[in-house]
PDB file of N, CA and C in Angstrom:
ATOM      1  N   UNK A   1       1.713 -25.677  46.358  1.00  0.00           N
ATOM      2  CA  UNK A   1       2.610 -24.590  45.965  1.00  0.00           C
ATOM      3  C   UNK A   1       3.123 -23.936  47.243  1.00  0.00           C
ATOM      4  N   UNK A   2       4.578 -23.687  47.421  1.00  0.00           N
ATOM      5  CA  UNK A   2       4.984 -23.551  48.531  1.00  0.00           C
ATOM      6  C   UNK A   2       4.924 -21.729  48.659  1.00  0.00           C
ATOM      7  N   UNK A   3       5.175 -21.377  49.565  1.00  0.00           N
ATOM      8  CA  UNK A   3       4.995 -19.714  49.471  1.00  0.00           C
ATOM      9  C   UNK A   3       6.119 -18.860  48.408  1.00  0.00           C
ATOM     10  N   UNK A   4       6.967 -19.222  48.035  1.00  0.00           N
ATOM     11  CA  UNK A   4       8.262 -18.584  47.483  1.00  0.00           C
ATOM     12  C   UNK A   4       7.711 -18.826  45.518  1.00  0.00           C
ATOM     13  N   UNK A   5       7.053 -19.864  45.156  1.00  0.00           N
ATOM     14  CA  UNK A   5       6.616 -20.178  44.059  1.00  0.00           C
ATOM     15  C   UNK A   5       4.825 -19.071  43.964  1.00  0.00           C
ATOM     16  N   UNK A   6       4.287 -19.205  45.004  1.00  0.00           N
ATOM     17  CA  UNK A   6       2.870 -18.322  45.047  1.00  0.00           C
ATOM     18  C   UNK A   6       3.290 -16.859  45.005  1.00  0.00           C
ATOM     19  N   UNK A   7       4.727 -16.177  44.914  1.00  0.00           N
ATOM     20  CA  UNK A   7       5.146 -15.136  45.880  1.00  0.00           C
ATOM     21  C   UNK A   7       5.484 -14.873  43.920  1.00  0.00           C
ATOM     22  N   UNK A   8       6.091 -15.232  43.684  1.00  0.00           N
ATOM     23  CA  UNK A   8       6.594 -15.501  41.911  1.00  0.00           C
ATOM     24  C   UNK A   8       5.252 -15.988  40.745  1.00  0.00           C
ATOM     25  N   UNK A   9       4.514 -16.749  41.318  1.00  0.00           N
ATOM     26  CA  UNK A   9       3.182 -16.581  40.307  1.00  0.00           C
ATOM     27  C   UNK A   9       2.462 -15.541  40.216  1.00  0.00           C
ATOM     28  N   UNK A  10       2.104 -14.717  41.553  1.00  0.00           N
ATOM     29  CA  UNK A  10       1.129 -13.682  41.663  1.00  0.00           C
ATOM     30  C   UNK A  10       1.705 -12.582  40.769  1.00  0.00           C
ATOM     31  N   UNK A  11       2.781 -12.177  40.748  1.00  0.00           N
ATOM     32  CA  UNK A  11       2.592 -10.645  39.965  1.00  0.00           C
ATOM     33  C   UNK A  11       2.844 -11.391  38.651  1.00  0.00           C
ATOM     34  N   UNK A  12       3.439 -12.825  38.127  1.00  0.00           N
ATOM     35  CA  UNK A  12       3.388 -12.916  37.155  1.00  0.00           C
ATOM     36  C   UNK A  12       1.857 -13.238  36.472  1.00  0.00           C
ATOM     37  N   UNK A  13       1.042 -13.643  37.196  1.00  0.00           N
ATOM     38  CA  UNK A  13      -0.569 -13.800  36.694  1.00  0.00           C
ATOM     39  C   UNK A  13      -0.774 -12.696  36.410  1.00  0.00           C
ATOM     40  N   UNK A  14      -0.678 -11.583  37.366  1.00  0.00           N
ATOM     41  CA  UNK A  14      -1.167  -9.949  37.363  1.00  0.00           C
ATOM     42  C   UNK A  14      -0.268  -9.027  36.077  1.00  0.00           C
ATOM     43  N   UNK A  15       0.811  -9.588  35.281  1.00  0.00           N
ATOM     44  CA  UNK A  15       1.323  -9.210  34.631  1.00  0.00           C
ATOM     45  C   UNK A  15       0.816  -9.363  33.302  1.00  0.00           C
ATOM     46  N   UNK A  16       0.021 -11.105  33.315  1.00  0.00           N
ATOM     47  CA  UNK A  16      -0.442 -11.201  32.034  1.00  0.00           C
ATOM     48  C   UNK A  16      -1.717 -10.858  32.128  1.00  0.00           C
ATOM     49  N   UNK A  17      -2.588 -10.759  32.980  1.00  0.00           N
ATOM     50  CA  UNK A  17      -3.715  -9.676  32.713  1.00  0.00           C
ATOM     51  C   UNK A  17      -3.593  -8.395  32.654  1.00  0.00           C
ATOM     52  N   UNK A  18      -2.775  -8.108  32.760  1.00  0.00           N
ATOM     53  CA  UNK A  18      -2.338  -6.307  32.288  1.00  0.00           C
ATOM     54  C   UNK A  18      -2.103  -6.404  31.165  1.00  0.00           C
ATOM     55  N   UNK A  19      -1.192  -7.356  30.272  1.00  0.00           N
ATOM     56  CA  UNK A  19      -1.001  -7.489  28.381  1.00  0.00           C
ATOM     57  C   UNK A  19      -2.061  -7.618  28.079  1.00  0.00           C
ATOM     58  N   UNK A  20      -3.362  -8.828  29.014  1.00  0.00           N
ATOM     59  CA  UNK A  20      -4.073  -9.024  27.981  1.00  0.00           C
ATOM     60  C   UNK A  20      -5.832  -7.511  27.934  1.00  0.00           C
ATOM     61  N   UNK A  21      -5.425  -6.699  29.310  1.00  0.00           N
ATOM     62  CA  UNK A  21      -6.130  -5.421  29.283  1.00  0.00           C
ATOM     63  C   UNK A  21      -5.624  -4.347  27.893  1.00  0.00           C
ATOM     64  N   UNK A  22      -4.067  -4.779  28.138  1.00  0.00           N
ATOM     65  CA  UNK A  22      -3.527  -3.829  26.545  1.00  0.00           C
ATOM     66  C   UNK A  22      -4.292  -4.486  25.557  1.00  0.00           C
ATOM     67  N   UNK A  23      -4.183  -6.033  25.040  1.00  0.00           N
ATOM     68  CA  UNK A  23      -4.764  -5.887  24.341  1.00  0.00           C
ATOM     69  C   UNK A  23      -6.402  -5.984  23.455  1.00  0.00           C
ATOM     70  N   UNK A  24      -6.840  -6.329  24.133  1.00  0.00           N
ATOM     71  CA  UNK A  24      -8.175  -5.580  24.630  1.00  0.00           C
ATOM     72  C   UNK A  24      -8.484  -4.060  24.049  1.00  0.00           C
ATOM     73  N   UNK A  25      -7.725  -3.449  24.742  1.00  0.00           N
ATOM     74  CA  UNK A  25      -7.810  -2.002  24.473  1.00  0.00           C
ATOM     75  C   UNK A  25      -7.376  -1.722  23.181  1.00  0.00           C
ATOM     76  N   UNK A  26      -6.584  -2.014  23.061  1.00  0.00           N
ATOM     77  CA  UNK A  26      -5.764  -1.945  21.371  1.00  0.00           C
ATOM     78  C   UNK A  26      -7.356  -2.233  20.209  1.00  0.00           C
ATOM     79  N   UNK A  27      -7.807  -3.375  20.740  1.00  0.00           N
ATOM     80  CA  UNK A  27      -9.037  -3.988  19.784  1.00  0.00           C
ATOM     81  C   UNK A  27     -10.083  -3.043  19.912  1.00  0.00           C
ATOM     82  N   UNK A  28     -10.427  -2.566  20.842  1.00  0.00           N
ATOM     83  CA  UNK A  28     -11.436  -1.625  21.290  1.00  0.00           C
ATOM     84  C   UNK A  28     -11.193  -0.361  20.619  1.00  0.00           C
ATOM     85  N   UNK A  29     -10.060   0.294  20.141  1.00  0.00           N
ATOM     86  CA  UNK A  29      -9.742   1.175  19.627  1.00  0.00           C
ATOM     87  C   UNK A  29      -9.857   0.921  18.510  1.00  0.00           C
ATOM     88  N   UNK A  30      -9.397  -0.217  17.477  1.00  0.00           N
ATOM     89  CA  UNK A  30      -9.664   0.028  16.218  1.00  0.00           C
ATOM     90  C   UNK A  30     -11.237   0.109  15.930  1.00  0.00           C
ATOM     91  N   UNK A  31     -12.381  -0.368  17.014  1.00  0.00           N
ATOM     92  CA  UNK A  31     -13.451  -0.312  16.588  1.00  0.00           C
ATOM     93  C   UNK A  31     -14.098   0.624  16.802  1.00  0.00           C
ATOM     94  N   UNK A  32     -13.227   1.306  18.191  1.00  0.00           N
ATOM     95  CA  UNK A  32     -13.860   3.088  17.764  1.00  0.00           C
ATOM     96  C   UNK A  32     -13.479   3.555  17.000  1.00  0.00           C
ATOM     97  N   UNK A  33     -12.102   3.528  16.121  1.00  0.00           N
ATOM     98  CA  UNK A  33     -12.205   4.314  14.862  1.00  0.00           C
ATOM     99  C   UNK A  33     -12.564   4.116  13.944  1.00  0.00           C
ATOM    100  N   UNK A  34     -13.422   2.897  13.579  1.00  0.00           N
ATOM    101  CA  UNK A  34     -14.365   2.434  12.653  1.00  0.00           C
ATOM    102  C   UNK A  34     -15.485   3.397  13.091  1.00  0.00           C
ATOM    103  N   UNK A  35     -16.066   3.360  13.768  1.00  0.00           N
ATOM    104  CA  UNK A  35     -17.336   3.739  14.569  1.00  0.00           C
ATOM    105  C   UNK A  35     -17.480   5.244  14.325  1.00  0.00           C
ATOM    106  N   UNK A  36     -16.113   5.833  14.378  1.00  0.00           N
ATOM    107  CA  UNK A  36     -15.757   7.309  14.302  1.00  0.00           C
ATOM    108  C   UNK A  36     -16.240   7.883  12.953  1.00  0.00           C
ATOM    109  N   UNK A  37     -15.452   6.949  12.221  1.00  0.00           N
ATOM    110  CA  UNK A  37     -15.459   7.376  10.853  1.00  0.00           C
ATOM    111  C   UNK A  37     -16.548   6.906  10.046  1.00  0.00           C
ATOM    112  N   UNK A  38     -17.591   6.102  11.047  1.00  0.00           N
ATOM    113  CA  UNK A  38     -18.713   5.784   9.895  1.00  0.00           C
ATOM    114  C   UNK A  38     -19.908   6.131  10.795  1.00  0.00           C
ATOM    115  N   UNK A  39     -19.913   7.396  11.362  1.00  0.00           N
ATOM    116  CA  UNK A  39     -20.672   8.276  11.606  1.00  0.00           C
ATOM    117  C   UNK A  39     -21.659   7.701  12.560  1.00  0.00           C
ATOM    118  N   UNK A  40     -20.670   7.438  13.782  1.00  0.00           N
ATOM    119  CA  UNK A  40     -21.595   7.078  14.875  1.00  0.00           C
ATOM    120  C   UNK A  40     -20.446   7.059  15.985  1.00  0.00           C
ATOM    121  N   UNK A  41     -20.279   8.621  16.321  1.00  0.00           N
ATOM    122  CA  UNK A  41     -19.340   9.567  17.041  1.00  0.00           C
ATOM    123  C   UNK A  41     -19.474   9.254  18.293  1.00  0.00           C
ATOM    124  N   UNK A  42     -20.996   9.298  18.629  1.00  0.00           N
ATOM    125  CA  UNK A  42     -21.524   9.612  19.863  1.00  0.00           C
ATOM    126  C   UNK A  42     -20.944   7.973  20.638  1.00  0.00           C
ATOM    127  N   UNK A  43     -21.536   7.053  19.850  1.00  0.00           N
ATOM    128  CA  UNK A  43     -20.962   6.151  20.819  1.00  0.00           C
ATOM    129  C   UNK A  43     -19.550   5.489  20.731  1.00  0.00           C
ATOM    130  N   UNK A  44     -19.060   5.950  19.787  1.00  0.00           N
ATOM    131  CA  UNK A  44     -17.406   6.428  20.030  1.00  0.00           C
ATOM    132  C   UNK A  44     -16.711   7.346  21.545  1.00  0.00           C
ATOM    133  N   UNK A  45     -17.196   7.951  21.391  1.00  0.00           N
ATOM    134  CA  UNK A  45     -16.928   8.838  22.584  1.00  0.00           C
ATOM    135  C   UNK A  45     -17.526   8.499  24.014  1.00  0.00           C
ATOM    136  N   UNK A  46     -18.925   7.370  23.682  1.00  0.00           N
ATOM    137  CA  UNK A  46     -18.207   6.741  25.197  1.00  0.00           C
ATOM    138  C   UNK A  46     -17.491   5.705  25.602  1.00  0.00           C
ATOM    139  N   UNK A  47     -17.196   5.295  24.241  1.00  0.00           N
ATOM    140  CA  UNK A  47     -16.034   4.224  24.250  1.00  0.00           C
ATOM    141  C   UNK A  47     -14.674   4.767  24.798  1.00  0.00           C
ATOM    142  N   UNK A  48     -14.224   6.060  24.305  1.00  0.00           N
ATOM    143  CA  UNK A  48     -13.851   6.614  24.648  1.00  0.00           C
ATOM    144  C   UNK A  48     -13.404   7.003  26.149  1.00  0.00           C
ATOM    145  N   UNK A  49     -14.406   7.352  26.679  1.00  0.00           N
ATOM    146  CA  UNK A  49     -14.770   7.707  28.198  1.00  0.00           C
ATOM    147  C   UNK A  49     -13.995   6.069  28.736  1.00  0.00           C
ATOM    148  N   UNK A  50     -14.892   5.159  28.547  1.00  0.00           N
ATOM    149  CA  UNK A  50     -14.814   3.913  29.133  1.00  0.00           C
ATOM    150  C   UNK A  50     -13.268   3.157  29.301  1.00  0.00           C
ATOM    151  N   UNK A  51     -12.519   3.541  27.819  1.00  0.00           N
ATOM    152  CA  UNK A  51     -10.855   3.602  27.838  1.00  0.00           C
ATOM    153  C   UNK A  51     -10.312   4.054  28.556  1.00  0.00           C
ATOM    154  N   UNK A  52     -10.768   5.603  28.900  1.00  0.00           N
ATOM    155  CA  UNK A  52      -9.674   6.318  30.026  1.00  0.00           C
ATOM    156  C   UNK A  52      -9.796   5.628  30.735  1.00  0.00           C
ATOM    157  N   UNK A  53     -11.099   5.155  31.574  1.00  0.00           N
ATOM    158  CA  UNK A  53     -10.699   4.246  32.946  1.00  0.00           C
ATOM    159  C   UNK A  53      -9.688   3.686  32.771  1.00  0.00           C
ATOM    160  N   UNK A  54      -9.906   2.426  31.518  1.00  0.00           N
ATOM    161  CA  UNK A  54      -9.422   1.283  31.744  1.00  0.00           C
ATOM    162  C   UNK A  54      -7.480   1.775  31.262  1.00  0.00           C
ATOM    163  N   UNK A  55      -6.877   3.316  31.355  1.00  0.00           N
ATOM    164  CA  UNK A  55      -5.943   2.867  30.961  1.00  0.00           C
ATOM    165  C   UNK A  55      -5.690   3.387  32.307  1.00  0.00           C
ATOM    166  N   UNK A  56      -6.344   4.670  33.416  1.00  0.00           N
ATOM    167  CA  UNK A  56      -6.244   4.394  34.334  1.00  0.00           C
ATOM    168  C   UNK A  56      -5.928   3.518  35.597  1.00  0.00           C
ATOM    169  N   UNK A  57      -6.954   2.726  35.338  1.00  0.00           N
ATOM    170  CA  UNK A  57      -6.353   1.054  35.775  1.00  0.00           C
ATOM    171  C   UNK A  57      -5.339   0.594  35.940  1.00  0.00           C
ATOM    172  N   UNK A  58      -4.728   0.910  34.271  1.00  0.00           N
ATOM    173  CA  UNK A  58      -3.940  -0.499  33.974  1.00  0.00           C
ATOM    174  C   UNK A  58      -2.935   0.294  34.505  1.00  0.00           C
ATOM    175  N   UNK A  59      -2.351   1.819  34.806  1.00  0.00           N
ATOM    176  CA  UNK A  59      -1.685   2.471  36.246  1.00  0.00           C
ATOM    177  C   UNK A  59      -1.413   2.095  37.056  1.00  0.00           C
ATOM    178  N   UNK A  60      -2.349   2.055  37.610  1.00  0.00           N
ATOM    179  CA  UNK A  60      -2.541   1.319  38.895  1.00  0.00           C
ATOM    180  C   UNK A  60      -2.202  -0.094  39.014  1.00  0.00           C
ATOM    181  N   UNK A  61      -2.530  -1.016  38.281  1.00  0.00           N
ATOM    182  CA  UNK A  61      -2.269  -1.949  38.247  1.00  0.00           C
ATOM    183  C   UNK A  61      -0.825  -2.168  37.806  1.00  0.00           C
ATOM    184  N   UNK A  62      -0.192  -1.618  37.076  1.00  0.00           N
ATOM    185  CA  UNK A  62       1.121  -1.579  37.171  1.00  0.00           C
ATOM    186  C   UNK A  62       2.204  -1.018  38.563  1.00  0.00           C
ATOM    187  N   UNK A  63       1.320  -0.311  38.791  1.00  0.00           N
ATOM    188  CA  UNK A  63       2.054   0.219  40.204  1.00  0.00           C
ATOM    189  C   UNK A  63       2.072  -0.730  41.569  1.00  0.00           C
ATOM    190  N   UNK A  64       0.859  -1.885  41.133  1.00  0.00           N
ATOM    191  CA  UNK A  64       0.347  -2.598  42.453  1.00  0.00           C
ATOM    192  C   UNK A  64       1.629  -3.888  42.144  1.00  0.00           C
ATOM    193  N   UNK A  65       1.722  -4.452  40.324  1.00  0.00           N
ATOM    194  CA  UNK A  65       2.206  -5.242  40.352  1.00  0.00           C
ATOM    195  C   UNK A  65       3.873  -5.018  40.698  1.00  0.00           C
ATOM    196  N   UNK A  66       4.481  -3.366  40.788  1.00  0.00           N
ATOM    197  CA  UNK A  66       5.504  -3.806  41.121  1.00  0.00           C
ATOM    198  C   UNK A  66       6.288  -3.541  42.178  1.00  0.00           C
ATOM    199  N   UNK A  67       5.168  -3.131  43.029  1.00  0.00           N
ATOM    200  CA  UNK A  67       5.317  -3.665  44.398  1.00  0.00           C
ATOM    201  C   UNK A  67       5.191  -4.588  44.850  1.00  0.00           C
ATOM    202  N   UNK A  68       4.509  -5.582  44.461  1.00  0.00           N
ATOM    203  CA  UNK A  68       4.425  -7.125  44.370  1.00  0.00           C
ATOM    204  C   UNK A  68       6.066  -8.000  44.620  1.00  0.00           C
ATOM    205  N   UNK A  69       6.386  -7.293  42.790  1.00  0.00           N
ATOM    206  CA  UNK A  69       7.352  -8.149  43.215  1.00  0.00           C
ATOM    207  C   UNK A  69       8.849  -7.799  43.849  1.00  0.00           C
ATOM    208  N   UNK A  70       8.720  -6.192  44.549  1.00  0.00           N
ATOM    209  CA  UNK A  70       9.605  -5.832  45.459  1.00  0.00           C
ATOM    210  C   UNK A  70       9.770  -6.915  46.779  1.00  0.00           C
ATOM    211  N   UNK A  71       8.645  -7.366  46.974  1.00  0.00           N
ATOM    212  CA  UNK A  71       8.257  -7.495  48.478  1.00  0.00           C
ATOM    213  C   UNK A  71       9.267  -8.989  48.372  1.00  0.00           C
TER     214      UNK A  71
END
């Protein structure tokens, strides 16, 4: 793979692990609101906790990928 094709794969790899962190998260959410509503809050809420990171992240990771493909 010559550099101009590695230069065009990288943020596109980094693009589809960011959809597949969305969806991930998407799944993770319907099972905290199962979890919510059938009275087991507590570990809802650190599911919870554990989401913010990860939408944190996916920030960042959007910000990294599109400088990527400025360059």
């Amino acid at each position: 793979m010559n550099n101009s094709a590695a230069n065009r794969a990288t943020p596109d790899a980094l693009t589809l692990l960011l959809y597949n962190q969305h969806a991930i998260c998407a799944a993770i959410e319907e099972v905290t609101k199962w979890l919510s509503e059938n009275g087991v809050e507590i570990v809802a809420a650190n599911i919870v906790a554990a989401m913010e990171t990860l939408g944190r992240n996916a920030q960042d990771i959007t910000d990294a990928i599109m400088q990527i493909r400025q360059l």
